[in-house]
Protein backbone atom coordinates (compact mmCIF):
# COMPACT_ATOMS: atom_id res chain seq x y z
CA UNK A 1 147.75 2.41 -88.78
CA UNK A 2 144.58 0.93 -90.83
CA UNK A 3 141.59 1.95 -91.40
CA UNK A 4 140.31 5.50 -92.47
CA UNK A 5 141.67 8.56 -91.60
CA UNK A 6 139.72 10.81 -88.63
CA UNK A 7 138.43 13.26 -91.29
CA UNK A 8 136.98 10.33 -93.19
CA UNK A 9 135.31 9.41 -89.64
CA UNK A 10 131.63 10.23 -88.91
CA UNK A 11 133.20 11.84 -85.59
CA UNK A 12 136.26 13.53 -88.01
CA UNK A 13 133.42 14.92 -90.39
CA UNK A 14 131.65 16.04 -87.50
CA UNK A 15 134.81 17.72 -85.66
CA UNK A 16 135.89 19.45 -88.47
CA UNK A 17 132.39 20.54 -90.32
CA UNK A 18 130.82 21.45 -86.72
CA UNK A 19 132.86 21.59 -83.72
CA UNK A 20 135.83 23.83 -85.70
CA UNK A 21 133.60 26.32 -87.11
CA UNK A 22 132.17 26.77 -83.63
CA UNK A 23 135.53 26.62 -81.58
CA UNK A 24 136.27 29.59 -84.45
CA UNK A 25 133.24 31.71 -83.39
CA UNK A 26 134.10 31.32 -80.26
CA UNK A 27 137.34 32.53 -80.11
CA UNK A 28 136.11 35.25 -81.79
CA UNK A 29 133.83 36.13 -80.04
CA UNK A 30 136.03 36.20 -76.72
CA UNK A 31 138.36 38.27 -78.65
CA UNK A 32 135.96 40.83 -79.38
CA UNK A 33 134.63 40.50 -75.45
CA UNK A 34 138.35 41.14 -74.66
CA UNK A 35 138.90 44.15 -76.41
CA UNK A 36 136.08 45.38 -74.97
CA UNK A 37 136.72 44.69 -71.37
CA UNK A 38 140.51 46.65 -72.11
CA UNK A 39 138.68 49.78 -73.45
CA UNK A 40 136.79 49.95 -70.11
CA UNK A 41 139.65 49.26 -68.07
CA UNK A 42 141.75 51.48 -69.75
CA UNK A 43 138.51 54.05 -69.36
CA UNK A 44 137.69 53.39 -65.29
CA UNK A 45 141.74 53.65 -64.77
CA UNK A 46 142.04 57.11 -66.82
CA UNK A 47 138.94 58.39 -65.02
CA UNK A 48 140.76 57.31 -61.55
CA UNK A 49 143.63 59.44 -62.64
CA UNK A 50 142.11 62.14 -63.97
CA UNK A 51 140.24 62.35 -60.57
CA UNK A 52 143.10 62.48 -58.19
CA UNK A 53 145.36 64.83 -59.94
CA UNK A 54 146.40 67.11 -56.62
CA UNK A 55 147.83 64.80 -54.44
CA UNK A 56 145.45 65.00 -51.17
CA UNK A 57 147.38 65.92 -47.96
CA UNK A 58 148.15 63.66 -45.03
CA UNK A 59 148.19 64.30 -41.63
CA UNK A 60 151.32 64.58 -40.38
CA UNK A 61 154.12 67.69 -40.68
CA UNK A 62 154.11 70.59 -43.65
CA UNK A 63 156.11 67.76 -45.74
CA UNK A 64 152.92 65.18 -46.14
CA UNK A 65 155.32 62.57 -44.66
């Protein structure tokens, strides 16, 4: 192949001086937003359990079946 090489490109200088960085911060970012949506997850579900500790009764015979 001739020519330059894609970092030696205006659009290879821009990909990897712009575009990278950002990609970068981004993943971060949805990383962070991630961890974040877990913790509450993990909260709501151990507030759920915490909540229905006795089991509630059904109708039906003395067995709940």
């Amino acid at each position: 192949m001739s020519g330059p090489s894609f970092f030696q490109t205006y659009m290879g200088q821009r990909f990897y001086e712009t575009t990278m960085p950002q990609l970068v911060r981004q993943l971060g970012r949805l990383n962070d937003n991630l961890e974040r949506l877990v913790a509450v997850a993990e909260q709501h579900a151990g507030q759920k359990q915490s909540a229905s500790v006795e089991p509630v009764p059904t109708p039906g015979n003395s067995e709940g079946r």
